[in-house]
Structure formats: structure tokens, C-alpha cells
N, C-alpha and C. Protein backbone atom coordinates (compact mmCIF):
# COMPACT_ATOMS: atom_id res chain seq x y z
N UNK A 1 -4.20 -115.55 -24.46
CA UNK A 1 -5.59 -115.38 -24.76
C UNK A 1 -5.85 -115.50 -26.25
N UNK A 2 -4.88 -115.12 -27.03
CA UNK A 2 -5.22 -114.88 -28.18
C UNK A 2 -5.44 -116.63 -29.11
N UNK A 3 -4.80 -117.76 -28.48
CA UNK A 3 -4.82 -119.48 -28.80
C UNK A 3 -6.51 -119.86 -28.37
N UNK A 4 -7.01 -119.01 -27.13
CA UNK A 4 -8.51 -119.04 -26.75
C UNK A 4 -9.58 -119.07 -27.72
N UNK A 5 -9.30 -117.88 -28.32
CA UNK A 5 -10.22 -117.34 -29.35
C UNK A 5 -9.26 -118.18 -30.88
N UNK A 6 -8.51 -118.62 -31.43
CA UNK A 6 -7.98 -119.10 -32.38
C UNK A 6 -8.75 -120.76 -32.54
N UNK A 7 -9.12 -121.37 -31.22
CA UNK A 7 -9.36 -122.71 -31.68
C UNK A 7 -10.64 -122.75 -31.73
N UNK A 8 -11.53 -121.74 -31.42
CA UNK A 8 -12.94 -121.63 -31.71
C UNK A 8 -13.05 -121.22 -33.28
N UNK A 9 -12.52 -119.89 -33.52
CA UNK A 9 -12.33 -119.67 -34.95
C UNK A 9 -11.96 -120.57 -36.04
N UNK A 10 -11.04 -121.56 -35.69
CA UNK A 10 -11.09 -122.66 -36.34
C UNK A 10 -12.13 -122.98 -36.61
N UNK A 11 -12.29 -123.88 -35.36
CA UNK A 11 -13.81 -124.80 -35.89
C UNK A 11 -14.66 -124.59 -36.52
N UNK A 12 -15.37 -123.17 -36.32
CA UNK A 12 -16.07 -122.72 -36.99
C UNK A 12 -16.09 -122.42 -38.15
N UNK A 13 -14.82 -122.06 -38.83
CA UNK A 13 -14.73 -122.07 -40.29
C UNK A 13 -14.60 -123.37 -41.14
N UNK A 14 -13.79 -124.41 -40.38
CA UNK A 14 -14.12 -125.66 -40.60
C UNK A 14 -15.57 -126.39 -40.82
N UNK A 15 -16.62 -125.72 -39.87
CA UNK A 15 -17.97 -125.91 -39.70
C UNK A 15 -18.56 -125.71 -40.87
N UNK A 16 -18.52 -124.37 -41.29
CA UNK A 16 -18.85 -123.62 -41.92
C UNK A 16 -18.37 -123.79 -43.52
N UNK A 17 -17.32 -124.57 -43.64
CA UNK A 17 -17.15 -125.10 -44.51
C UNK A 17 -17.69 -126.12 -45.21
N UNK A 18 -17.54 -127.09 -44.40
CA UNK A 18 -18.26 -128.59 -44.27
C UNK A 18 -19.86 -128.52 -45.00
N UNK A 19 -20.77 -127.20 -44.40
CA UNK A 19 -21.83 -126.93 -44.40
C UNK A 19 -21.99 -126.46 -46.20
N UNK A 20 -21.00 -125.53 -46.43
CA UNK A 20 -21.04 -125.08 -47.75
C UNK A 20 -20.81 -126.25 -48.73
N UNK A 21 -19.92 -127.13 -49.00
CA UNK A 21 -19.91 -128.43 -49.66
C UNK A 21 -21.34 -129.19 -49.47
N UNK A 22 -22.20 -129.06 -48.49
CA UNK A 22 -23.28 -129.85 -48.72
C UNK A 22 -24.53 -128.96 -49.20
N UNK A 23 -24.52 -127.70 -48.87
CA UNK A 23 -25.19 -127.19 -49.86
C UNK A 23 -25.58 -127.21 -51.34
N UNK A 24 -24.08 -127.25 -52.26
CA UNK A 24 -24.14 -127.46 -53.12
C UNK A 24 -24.64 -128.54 -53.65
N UNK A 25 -24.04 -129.66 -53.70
CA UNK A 25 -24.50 -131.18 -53.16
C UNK A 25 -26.07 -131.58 -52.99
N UNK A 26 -26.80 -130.08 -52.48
CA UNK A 26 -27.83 -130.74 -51.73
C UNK A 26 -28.93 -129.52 -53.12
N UNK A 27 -28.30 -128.80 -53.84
CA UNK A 27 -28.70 -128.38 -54.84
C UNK A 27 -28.84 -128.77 -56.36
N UNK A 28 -27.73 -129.33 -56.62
CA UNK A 28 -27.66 -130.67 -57.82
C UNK A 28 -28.59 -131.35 -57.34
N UNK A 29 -28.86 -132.08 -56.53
CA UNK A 29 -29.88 -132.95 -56.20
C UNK A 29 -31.50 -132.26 -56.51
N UNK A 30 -31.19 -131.57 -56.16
CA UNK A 30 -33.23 -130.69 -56.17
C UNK A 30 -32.81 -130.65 -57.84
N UNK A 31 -31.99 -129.61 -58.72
CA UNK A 31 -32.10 -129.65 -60.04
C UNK A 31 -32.31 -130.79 -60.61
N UNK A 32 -31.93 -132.34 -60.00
CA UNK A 32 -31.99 -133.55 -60.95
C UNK A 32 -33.84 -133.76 -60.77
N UNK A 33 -33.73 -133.53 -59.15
CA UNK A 33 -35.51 -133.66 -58.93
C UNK A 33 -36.55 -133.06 -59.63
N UNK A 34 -36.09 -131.69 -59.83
CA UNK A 34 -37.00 -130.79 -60.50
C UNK A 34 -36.98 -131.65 -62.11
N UNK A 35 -35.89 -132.29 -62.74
CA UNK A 35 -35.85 -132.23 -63.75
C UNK A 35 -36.82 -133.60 -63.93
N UNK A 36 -36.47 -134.90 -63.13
CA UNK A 36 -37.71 -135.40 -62.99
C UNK A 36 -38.91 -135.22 -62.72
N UNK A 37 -39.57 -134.24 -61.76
CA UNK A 37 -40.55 -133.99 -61.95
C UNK A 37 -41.16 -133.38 -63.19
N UNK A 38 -40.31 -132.25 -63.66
CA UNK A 38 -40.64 -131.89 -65.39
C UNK A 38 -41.30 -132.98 -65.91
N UNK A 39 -40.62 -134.33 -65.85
CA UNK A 39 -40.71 -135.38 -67.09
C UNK A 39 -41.98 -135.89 -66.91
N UNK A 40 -42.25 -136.40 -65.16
CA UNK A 40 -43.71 -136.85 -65.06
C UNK A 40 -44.65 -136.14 -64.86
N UNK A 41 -44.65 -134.82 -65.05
CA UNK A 41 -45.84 -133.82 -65.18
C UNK A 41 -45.68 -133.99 -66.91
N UNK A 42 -45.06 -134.10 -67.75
CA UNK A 42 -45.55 -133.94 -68.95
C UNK A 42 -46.06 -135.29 -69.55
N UNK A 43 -46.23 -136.65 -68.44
CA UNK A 43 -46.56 -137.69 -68.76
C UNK A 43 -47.87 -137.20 -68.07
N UNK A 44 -48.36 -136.90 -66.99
CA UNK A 44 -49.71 -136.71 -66.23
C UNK A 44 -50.11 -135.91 -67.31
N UNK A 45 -49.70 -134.77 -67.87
CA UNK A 45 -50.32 -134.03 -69.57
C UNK A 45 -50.90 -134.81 -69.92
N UNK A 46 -50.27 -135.93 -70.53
CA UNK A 46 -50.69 -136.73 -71.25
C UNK A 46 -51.79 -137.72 -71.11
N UNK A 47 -51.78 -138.07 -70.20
CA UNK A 47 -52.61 -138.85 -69.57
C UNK A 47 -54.55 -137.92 -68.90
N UNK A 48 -54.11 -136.36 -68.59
CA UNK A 48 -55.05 -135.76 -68.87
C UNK A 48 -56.04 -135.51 -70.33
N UNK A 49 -54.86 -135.55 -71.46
CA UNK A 49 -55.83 -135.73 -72.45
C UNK A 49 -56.64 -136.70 -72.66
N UNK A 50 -56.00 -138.23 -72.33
CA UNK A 50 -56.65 -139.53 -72.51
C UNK A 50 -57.85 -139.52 -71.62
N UNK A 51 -58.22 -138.88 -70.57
CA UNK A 51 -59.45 -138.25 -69.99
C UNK A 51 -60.01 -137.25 -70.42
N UNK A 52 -59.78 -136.29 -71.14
CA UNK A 52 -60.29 -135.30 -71.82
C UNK A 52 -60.83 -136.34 -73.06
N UNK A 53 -60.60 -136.71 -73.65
CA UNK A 53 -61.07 -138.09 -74.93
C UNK A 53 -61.96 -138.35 -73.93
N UNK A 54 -62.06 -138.96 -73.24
CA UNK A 54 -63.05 -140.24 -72.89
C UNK A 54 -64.09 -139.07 -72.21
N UNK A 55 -64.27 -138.12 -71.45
CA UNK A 55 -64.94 -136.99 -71.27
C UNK A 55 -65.72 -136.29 -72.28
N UNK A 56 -65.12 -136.27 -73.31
CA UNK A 56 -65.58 -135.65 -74.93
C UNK A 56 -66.42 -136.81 -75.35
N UNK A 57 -66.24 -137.96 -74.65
CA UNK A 57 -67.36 -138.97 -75.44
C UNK A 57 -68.71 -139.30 -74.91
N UNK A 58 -68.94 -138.79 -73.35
CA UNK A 58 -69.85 -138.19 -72.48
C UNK A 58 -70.56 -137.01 -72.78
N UNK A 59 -69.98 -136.26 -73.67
CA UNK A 59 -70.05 -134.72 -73.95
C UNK A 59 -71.72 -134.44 -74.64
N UNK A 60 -72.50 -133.60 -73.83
CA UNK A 60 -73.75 -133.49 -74.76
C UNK A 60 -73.54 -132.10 -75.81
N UNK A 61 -74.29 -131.99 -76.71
CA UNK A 61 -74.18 -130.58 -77.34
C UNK A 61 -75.61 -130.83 -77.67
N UNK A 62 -76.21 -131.40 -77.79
CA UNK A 62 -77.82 -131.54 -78.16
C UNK A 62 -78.50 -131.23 -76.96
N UNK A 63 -79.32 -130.24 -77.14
CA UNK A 63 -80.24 -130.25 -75.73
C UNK A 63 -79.30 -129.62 -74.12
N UNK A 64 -78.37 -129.60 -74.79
CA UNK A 64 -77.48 -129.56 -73.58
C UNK A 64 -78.07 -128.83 -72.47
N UNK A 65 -78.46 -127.15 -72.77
CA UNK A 65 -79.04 -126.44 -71.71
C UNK A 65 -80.31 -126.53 -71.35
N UNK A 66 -81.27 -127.82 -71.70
CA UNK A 66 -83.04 -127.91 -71.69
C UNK A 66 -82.89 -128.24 -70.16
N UNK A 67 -83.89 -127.48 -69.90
CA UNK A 67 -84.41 -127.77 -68.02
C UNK A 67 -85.43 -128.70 -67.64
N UNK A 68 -85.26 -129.60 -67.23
CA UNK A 68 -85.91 -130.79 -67.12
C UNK A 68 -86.65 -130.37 -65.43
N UNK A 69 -85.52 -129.96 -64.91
CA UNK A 69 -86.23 -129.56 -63.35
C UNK A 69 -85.32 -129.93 -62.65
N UNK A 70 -84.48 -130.70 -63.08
CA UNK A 70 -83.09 -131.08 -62.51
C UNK A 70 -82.07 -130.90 -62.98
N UNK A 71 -81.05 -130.90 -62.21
CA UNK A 71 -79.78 -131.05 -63.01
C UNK A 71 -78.72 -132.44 -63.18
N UNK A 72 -79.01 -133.33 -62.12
CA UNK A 72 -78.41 -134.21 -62.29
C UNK A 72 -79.12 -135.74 -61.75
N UNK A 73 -79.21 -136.44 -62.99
CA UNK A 73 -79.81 -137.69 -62.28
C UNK A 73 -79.42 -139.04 -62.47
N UNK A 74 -79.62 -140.61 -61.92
CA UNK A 74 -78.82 -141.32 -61.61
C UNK A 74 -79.69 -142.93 -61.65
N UNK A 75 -79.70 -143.29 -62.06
CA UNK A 75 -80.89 -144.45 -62.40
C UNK A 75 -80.06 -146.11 -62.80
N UNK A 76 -80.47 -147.05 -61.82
CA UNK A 76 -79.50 -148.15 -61.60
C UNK A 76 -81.00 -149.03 -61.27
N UNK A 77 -80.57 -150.14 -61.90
CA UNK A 77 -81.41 -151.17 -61.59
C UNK A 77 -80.77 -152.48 -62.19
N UNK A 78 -81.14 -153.63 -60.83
CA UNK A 78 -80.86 -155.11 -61.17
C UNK A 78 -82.19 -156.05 -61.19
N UNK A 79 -82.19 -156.94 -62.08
CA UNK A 79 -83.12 -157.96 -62.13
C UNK A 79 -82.13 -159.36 -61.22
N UNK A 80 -83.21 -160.43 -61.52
CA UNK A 80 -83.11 -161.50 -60.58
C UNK A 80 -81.42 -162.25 -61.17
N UNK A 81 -81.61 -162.12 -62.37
CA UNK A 81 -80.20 -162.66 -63.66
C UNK A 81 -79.32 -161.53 -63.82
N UNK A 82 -79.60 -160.40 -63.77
CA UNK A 82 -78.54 -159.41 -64.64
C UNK A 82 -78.20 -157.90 -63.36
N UNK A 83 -77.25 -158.35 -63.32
CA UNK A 83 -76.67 -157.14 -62.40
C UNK A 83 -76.46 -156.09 -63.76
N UNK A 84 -76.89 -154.86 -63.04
CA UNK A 84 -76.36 -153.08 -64.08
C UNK A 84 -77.21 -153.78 -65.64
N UNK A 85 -78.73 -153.72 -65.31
CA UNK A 85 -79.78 -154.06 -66.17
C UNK A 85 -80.01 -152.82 -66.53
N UNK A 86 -80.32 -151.95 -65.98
CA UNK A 86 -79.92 -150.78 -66.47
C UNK A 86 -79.18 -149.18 -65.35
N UNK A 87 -78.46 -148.50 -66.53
CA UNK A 87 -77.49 -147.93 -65.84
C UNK A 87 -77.53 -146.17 -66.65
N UNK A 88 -78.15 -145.57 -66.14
CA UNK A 88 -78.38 -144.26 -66.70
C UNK A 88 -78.03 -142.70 -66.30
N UNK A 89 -77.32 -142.26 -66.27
CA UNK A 89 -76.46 -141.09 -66.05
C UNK A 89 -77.33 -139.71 -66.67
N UNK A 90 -77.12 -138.24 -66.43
CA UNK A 90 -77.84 -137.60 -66.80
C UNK A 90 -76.86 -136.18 -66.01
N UNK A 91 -76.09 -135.17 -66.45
CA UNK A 91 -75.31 -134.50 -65.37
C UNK A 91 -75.35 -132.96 -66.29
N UNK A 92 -76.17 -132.40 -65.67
CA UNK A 92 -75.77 -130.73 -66.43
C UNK A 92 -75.21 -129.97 -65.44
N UNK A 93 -73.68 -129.18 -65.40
CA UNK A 93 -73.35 -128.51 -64.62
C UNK A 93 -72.68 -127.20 -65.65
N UNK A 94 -71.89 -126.22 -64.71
CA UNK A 94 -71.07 -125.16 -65.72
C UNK A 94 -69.74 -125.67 -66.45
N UNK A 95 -69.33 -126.69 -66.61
CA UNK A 95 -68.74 -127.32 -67.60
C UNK A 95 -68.87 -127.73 -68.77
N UNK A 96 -71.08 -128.32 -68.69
CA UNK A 96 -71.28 -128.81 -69.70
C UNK A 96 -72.49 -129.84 -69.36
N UNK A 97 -73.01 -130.51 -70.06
CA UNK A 97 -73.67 -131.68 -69.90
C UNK A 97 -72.97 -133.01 -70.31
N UNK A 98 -73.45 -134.06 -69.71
CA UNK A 98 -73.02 -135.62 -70.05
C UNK A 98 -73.92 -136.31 -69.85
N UNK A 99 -74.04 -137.22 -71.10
CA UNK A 99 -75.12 -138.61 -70.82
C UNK A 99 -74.72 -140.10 -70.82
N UNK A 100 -75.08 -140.68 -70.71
CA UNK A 100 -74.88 -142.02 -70.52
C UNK A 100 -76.15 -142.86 -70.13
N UNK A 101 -76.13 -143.86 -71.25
CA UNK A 101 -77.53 -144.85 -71.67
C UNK A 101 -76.73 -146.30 -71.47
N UNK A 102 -77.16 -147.09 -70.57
CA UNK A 102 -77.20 -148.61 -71.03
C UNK A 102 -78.28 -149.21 -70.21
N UNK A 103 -78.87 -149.71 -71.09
CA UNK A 103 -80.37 -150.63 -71.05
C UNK A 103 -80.54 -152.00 -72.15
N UNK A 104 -81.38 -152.83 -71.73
CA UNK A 104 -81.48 -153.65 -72.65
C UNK A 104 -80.40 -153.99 -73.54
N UNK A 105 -78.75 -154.30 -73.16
CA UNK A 105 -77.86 -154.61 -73.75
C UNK A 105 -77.50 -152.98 -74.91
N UNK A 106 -77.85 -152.19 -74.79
CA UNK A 106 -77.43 -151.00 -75.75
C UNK A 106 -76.97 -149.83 -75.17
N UNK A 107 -75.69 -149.63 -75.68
CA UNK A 107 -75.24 -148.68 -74.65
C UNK A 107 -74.72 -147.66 -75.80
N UNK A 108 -74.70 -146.21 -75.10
CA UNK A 108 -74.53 -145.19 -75.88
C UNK A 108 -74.13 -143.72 -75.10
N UNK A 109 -73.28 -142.70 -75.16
CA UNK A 109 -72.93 -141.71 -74.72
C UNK A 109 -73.13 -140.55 -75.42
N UNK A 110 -72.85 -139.13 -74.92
CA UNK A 110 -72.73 -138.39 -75.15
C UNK A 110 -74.12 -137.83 -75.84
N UNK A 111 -74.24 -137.37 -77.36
CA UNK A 111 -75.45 -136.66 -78.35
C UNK A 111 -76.43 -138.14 -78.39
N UNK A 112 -75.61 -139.48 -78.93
CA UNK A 112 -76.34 -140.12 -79.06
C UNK A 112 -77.53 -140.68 -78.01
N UNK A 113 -76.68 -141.01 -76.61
CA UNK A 113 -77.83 -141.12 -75.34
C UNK A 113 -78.74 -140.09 -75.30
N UNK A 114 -78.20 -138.72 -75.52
CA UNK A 114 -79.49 -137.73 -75.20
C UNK A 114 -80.70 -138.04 -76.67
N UNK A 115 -80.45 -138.29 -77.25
CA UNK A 115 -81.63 -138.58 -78.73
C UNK A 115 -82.55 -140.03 -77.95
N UNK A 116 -82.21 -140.66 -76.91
CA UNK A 116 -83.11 -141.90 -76.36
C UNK A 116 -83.09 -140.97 -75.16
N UNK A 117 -82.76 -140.30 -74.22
CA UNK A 117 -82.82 -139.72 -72.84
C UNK A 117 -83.79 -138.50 -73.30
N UNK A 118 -83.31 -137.68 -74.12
CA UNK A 118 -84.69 -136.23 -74.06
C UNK A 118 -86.49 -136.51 -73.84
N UNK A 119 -86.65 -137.65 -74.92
CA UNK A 119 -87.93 -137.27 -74.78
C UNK A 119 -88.64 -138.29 -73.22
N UNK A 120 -87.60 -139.25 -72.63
CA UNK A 120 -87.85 -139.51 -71.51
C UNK A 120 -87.70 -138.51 -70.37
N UNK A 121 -87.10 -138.01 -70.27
CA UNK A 121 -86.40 -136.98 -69.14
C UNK A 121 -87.04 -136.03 -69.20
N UNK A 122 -88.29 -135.71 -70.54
CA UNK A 122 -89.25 -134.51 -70.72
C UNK A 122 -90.32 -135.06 -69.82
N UNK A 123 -90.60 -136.33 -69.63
CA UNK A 123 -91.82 -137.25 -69.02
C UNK A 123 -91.68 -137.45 -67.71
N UNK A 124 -90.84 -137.54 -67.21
CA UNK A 124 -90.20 -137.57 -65.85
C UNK A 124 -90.96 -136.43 -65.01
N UNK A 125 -91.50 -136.30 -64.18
CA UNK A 125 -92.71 -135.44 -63.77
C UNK A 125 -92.09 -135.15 -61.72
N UNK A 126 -90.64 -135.16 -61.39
CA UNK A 126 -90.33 -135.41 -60.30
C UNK A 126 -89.66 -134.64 -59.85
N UNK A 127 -90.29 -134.20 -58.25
CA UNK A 127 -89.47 -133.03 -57.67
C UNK A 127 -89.21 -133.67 -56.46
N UNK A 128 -88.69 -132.48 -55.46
CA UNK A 128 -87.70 -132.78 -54.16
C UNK A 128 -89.17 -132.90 -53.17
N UNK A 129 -90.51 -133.09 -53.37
CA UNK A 129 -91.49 -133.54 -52.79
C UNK A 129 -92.42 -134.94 -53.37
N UNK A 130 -91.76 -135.38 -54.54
CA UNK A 130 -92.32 -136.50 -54.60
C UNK A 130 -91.87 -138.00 -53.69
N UNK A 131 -92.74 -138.52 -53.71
CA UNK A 131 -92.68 -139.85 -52.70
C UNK A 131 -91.77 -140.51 -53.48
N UNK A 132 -91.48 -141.21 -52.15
CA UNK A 132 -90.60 -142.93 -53.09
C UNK A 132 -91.32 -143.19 -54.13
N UNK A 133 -92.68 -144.35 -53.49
CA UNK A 133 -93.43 -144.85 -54.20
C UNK A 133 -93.93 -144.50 -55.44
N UNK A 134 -94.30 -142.55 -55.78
CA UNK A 134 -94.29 -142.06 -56.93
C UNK A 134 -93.14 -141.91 -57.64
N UNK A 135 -92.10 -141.76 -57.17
CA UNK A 135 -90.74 -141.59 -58.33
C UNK A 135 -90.39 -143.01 -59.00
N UNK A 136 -90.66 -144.06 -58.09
CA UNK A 136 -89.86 -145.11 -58.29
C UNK A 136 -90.89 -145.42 -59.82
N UNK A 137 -92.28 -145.33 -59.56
CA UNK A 137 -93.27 -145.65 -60.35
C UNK A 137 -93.05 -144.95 -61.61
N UNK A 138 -92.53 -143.75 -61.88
CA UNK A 138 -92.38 -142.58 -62.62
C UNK A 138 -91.75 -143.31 -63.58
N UNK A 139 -90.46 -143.51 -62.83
CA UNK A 139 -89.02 -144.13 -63.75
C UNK A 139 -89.65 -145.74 -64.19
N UNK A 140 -89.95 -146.66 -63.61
CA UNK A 140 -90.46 -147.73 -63.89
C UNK A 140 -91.20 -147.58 -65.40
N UNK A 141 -92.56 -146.62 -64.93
CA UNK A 141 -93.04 -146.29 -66.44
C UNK A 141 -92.22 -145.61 -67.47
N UNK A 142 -91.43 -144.69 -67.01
CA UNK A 142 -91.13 -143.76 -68.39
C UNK A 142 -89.99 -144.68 -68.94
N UNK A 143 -89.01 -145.45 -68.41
CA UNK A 143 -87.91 -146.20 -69.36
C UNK A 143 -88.36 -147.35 -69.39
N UNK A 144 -89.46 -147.89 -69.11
CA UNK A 144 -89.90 -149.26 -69.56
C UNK A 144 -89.07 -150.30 -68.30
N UNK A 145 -88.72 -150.19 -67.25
CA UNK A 145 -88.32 -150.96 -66.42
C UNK A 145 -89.27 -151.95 -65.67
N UNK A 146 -88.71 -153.06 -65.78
CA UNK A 146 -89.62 -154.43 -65.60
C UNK A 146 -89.42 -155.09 -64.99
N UNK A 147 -89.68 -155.76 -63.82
CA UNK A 147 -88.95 -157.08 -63.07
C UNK A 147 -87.83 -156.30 -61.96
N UNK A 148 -87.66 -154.96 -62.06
CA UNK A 148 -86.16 -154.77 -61.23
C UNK A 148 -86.06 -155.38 -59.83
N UNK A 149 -85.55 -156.21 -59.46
CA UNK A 149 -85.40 -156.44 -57.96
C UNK A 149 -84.71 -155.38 -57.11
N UNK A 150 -83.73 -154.44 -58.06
CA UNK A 150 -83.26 -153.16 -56.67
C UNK A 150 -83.19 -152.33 -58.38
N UNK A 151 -84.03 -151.25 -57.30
CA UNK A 151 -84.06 -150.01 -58.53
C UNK A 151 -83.39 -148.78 -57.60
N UNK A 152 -82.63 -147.95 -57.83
CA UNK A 152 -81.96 -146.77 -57.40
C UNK A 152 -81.83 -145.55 -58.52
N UNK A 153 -82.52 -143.86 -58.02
CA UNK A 153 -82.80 -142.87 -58.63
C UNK A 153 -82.12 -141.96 -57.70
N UNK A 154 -80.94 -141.16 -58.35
CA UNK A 154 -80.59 -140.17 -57.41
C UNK A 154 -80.64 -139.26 -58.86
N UNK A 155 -81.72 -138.29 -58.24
CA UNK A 155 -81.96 -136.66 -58.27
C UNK A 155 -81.45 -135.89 -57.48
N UNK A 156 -80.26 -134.87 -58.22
CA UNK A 156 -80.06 -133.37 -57.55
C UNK A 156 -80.82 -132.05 -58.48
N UNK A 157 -81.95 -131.69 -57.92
CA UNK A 157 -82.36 -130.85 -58.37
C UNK A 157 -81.55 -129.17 -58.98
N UNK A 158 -82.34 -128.56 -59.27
CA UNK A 158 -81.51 -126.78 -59.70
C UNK A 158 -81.06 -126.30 -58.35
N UNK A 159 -81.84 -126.37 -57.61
CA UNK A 159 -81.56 -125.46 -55.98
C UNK A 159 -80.60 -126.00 -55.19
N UNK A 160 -80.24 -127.28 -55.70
CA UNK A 160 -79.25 -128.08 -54.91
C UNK A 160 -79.47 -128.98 -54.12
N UNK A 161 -81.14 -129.28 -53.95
CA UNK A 161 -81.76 -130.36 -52.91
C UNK A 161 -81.34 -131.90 -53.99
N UNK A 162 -80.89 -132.56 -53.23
CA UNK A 162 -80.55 -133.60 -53.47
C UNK A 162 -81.82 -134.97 -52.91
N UNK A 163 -82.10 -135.76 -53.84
CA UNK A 163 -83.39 -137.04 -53.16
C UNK A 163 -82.76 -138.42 -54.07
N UNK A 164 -82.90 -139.51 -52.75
CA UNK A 164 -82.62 -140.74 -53.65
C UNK A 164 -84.01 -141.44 -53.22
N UNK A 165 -84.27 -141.94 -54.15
CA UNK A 165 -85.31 -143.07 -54.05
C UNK A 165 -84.64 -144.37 -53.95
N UNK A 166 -85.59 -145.57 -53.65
CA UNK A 166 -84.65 -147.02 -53.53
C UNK A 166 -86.24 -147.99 -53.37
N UNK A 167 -86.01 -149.00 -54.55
CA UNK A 167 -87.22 -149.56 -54.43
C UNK A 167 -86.55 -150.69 -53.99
């Protein structure tokens, strides 16, 4: 009886062996992994700043907290010749504000768009009950838009009601 129980005991320590060699084995491996991952998280670092730059150039500090009635708005229009004739951004949230101006070939971000965006965006007269036909007219007049063959306005108001217009 006692050869019964001896060739099981074997194996099993044999088993059990086998198992321990790949453990180790299978631990060097995760340390080399971990150590690569180290390397490309401190490249994604990096690459977060190069978005933090280009974010900082969006960045308002002028006007930043003025209440227009909205918080975020969105203004796109093409003529018959010029696709992204004009292209106007407008975003205040708890991060911050961001602007973005291009019209008539002049494009501009951050403090400088809001010095051409404030005193338009003061004129802007539009809530989550105005018509198409009045918003589209609104924006038409207040940035001087002329000829657009597709005009698009997305307003998200303070309360969170969201409205797109589409001429």
C-alpha cells in the first residue's frame, strides 16, 4: 500500500514544481510589462501637455464668467464657394471658458476671439423658445452673415436645454 500512495505523491510534487518555475517566469514578465508601461504613460504625460498648450490657446480670461443666457454655443455656415465660411465656438463650463472666431478669412482664439465675440454674444437676444426662423435671423444679423446656403446654431442654454437651429 505504501508504493499506492508514493506514485501519487510523486506527481504531485513534480506538478507542483513545474507550476513554481512558471510562476516566476510569469513574474519577470509582468515586471518587464509594468516597466513598459511606466515608459508609455510618461510619453501619454507628455503628449497631455501638448493638449494642455493647445487648450491654453482656447483659454478665455476676459469676460470669462459674463452671462449671455447661455452657456455654450456653436455657429457654422457655408456659402455657394466656401465650405466653414464661418466657424464660431463659444463654451463656458466649470473648467473655464473657450472661444474660437473664424470668419471672413480671420481666425482667432482664446482673449483675442472674445474682444470680436463679447459685444456680439451681448446682441444675441435667444432662448430655448425662440423659433428657427427668429434665431437663424438673429445670428444672420448680429455677425454679418450673408449668402449662407447651410447655416447651423447649436445653443445649450444655463438649465441644460439644449436647441439647434438649421437654415
Amino acid at each position: 500500500m505504501k508504493k499506492t500512495y508514493l506514485v501519487p505523491l510523486l506527481g504531485l510534487a513534480l506538478f507542483a514544481a513545474g507550476c513554481g518555475n512558471s510562476d516566476k517566469q510569469e513574474t519577470e514578465k509582468v515586471e518587464e510589462t509594468t516597466t513598459t508601461d511606466d515608459n508609455s504613460m510618461n510619453d501619454d504625460s507628455s503628449m497631455n501637455d501638448d493638449s494642455s498648450n493647445k487648450q491654453d490657446q482656447d483659454t478665455v480670461t476676459d469676460n470669462a464668467d459674463k452671462d449671455y443666457g447661455f452657456v455654450s454655443l456653436s455657429i457654422e455656415a457655408d456659402d455657394a464657394d466656401t465650405k466653414d465660411l464661418v466657424d464660431i465656438g463659444y463654451d463656458r463650463d466649470n473648467d473655464g471658458t473657450e472661444a474660437d472666431y473664424q470668419m471672413d478669412g480671420e481666425r482667432s482664439q482664446g482673449n483675442e476671439a472674445m474682444k470680436i465675440l463679447d459685444p456680439k454674444l451681448d446682441e444675441l437676444n435667444i432662448d430655448a423658445n425662440t423659433s428657427n426662423e427668429d434665431a437663424i435671423a438673429q445670428v444672420e444679423k448680429v455677425f454679418g452673415i450673408k449668402g449662407a446656403t447651410r447655416l447651423e446654431v447649436e445653443i445649450e442654454f444655463a438649465d441644460g436645454t439644449e436647441k439647434e437651429f438649421k437654415k
